[in-house]
N, C-alpha and C. Protein backbone atom coordinates (compact mmCIF):
# COMPACT_ATOMS: atom_id res chain seq x y z
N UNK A 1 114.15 88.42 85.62
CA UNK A 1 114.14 88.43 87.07
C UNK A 1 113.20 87.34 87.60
N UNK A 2 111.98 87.32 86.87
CA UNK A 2 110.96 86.17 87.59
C UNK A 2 111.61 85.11 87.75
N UNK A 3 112.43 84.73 86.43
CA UNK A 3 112.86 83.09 85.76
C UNK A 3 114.13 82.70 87.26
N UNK A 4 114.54 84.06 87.40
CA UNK A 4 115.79 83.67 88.83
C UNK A 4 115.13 83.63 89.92
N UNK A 5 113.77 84.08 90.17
CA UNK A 5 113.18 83.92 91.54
C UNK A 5 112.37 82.43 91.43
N UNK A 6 112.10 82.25 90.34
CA UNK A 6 111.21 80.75 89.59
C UNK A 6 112.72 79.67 90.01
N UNK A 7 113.37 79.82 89.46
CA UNK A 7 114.23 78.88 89.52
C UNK A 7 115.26 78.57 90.14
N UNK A 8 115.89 79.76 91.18
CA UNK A 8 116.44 80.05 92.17
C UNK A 8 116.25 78.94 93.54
N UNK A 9 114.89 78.51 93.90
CA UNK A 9 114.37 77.46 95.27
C UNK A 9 114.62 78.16 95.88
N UNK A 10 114.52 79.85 96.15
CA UNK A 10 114.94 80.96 97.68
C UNK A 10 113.81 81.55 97.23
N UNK A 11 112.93 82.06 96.47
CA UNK A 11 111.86 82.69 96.38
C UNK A 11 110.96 82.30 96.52
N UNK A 12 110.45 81.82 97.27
CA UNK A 12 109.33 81.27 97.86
C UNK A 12 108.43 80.42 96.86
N UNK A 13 108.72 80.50 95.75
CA UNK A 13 107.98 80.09 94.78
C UNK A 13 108.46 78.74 94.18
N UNK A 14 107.66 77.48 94.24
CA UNK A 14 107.76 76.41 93.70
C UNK A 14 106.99 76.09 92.22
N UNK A 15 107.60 75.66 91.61
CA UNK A 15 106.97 75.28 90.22
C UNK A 15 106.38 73.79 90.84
N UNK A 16 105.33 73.42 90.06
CA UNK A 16 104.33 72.70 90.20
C UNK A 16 103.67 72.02 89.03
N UNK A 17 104.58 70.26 88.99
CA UNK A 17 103.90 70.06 87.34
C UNK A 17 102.65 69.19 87.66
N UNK A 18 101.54 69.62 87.39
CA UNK A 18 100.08 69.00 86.86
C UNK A 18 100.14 67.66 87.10
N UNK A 19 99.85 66.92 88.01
CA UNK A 19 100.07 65.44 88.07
C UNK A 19 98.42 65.25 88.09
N UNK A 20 98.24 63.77 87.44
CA UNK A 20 96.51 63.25 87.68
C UNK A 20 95.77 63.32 88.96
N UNK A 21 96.69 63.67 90.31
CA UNK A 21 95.80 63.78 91.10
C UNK A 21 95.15 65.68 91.69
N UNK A 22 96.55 66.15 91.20
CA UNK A 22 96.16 67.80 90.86
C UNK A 22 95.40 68.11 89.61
N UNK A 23 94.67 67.72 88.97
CA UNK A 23 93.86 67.47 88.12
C UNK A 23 92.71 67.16 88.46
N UNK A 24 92.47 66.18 88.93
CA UNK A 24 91.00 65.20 89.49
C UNK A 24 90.57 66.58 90.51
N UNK A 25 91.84 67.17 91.99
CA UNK A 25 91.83 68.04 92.74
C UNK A 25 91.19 69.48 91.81
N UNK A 26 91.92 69.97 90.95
CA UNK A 26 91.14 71.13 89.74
C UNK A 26 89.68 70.67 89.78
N UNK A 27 89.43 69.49 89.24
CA UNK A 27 88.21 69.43 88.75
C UNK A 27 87.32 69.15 89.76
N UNK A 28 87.61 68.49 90.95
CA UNK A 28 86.35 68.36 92.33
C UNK A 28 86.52 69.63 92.74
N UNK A 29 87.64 70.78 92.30
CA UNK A 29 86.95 72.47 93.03
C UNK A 29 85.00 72.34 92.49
N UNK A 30 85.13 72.25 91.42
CA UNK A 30 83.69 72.96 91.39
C UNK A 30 83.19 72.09 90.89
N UNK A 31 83.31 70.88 90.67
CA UNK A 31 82.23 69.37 90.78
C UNK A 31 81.66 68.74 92.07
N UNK A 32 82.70 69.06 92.97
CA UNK A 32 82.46 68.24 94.65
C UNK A 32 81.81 69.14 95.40
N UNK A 33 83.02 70.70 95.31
CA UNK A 33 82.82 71.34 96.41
C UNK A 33 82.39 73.05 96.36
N UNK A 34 81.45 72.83 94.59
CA UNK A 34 81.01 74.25 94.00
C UNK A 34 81.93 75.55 94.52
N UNK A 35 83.29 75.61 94.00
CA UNK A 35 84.40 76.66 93.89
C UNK A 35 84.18 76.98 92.69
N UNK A 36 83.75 78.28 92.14
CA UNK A 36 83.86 78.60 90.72
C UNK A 36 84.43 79.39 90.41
N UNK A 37 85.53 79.03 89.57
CA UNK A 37 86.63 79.63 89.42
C UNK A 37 86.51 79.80 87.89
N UNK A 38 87.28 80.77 87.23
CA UNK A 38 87.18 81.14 86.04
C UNK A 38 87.28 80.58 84.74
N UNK A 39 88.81 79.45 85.08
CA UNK A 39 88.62 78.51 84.01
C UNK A 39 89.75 77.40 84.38
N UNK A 40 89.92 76.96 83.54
CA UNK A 40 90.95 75.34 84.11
C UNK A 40 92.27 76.18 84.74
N UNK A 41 93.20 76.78 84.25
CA UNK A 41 94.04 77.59 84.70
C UNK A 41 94.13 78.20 86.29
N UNK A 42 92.99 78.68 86.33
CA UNK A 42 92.55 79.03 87.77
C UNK A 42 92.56 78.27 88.25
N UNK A 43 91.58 76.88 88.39
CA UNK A 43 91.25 75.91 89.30
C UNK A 43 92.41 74.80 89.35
N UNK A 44 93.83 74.85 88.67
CA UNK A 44 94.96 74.54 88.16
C UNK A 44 95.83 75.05 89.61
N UNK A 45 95.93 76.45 89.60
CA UNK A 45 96.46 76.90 90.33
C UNK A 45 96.08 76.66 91.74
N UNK A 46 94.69 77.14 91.89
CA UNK A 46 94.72 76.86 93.13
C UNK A 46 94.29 75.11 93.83
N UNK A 47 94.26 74.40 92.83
CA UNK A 47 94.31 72.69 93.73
C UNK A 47 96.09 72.51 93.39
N UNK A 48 96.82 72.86 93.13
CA UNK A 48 98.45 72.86 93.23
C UNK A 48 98.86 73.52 94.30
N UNK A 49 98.33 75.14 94.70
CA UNK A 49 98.85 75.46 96.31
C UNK A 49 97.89 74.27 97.13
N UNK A 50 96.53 73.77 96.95
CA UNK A 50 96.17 72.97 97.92
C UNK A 50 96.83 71.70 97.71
N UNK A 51 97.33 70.87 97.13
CA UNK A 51 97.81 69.69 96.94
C UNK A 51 99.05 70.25 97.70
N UNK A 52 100.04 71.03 97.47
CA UNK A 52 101.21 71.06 98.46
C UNK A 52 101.01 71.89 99.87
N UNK A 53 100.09 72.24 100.39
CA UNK A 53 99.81 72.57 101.58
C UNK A 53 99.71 74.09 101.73
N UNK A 54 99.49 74.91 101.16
CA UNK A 54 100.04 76.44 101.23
C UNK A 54 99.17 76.56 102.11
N UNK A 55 100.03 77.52 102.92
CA UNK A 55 99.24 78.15 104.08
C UNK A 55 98.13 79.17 103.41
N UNK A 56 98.75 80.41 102.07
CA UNK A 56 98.36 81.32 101.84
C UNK A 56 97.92 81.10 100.16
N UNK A 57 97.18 81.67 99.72
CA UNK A 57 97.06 82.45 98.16
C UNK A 57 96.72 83.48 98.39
N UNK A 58 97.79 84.44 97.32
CA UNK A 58 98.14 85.87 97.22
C UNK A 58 97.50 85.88 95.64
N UNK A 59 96.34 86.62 95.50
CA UNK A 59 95.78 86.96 94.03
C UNK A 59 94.63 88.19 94.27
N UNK A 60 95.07 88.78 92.96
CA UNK A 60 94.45 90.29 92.55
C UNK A 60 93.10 89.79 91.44
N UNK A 61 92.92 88.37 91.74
CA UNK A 61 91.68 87.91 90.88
C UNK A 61 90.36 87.73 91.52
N UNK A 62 89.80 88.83 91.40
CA UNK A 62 88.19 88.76 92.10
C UNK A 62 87.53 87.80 92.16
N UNK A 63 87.67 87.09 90.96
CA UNK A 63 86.79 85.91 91.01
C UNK A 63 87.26 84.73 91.93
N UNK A 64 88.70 84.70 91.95
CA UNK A 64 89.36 83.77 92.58
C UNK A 64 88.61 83.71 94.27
N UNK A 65 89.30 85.17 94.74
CA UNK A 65 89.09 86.03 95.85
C UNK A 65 87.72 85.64 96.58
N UNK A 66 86.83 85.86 95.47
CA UNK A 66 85.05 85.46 95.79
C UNK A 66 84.65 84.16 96.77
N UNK A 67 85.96 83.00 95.93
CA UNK A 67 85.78 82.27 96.69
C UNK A 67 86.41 81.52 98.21
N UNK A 68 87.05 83.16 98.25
CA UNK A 68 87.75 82.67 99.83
C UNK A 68 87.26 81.77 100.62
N UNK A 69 86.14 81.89 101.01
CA UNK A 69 85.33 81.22 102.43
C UNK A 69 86.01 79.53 101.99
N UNK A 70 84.89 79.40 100.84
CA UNK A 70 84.94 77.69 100.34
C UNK A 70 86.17 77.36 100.32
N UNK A 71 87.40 78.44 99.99
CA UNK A 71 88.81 77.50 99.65
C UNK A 71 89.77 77.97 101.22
N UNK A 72 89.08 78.31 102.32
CA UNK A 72 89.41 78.28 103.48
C UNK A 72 89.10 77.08 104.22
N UNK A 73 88.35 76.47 104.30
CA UNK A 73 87.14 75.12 104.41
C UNK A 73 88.18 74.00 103.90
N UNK A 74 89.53 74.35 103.27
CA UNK A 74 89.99 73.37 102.51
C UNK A 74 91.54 73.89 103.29
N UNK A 75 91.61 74.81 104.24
CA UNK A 75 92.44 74.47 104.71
C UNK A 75 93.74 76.00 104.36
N UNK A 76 93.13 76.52 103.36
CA UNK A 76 94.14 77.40 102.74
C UNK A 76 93.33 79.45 102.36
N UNK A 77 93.94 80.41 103.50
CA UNK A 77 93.54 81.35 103.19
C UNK A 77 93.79 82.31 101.90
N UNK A 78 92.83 82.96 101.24
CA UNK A 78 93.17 83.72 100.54
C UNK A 78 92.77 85.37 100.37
N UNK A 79 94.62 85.87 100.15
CA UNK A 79 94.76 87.27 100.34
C UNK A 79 94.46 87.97 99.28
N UNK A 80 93.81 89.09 98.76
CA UNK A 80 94.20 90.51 97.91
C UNK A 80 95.29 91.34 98.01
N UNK A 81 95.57 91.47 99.01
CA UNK A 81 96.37 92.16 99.51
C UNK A 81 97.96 91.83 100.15
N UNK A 82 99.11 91.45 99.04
CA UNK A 82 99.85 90.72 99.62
C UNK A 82 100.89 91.12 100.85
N UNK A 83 100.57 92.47 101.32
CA UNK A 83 100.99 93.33 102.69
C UNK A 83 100.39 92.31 104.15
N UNK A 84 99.34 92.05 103.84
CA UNK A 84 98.36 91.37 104.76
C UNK A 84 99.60 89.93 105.29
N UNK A 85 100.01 89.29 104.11
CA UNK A 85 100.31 87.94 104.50
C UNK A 85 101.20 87.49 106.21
N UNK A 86 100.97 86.52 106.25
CA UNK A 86 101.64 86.57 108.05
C UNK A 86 103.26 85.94 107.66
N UNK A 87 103.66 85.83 107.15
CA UNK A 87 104.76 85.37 106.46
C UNK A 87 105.77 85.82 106.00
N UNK A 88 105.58 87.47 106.24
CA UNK A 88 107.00 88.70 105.83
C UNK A 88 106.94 89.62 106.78
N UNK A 89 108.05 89.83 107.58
CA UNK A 89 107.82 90.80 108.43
C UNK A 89 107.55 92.11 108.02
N UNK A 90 107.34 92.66 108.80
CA UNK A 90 106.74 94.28 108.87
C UNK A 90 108.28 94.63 108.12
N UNK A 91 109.25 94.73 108.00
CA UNK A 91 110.13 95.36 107.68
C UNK A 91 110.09 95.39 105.61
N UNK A 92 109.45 94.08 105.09
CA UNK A 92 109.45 94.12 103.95
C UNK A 92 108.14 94.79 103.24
N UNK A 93 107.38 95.60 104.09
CA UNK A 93 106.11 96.62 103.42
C UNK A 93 106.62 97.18 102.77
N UNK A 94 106.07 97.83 101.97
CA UNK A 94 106.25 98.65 101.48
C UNK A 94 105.19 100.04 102.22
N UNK A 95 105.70 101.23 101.41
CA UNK A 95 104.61 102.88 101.94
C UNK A 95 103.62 102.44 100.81
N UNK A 96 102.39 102.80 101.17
CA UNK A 96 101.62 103.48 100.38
C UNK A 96 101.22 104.74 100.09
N UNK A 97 101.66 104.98 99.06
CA UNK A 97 101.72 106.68 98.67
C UNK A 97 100.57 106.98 98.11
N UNK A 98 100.02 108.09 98.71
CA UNK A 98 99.05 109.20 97.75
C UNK A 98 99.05 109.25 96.73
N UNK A 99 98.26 109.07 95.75
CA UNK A 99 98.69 109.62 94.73
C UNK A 99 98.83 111.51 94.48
N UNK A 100 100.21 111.99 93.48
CA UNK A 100 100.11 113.33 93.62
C UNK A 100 99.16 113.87 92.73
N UNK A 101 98.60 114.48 93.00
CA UNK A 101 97.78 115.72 92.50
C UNK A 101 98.12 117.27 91.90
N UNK A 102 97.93 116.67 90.33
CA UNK A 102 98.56 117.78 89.27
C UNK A 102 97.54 118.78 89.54
């Protein structure tokens, strides 16, 4: 299912190959502009949504998360919570359920 939403161009999701200047971008996160991010992978990802403009990053990575403020400053917010985003209407929430109690 991912590989048809990956490769589909309707799922919002663009693949993104590593060019030398998304690279140099990885590495001034936390040489230029002290973003410390977990490891090349991380700082991979997020100078690729900043090199193509994303409005948003959607990640369940704390550490990532930590550095909201600094990678707002650059133009691009980041969510925990991908309900939050301004970009899906109210109709695609989901409930949040209780958990039941045995």
């Amino acid at each position: 299912m991912f590989n048809s939403i990956l490769l589909s161009g309707k799922g919002g999701v663009i693949p993104i190959q590593p060019t030398e200047l998304i690279i140099r971008k990885a590495r001034d996160l936390r040489w230029t502009h002290n973003i410390k991010l977990r490891g090349a992978m991380d700082n991979l990802h997020v100078a690729s949504a900043l090199f193509v403009e994303c409005d948003e990053f959607i990640t369940d990575d704390g550490r990532i998360y930590n550095e909201k403020d600094k990678i707002a400053a650059h133009g691009m917010i980041l969510l925990n919570d991908g309900s939050k985003t301004k970009f899906l209407p109210d109709s695609y929430s989901q409930l949040n359920l209780e958990p039941i109690n045995k």
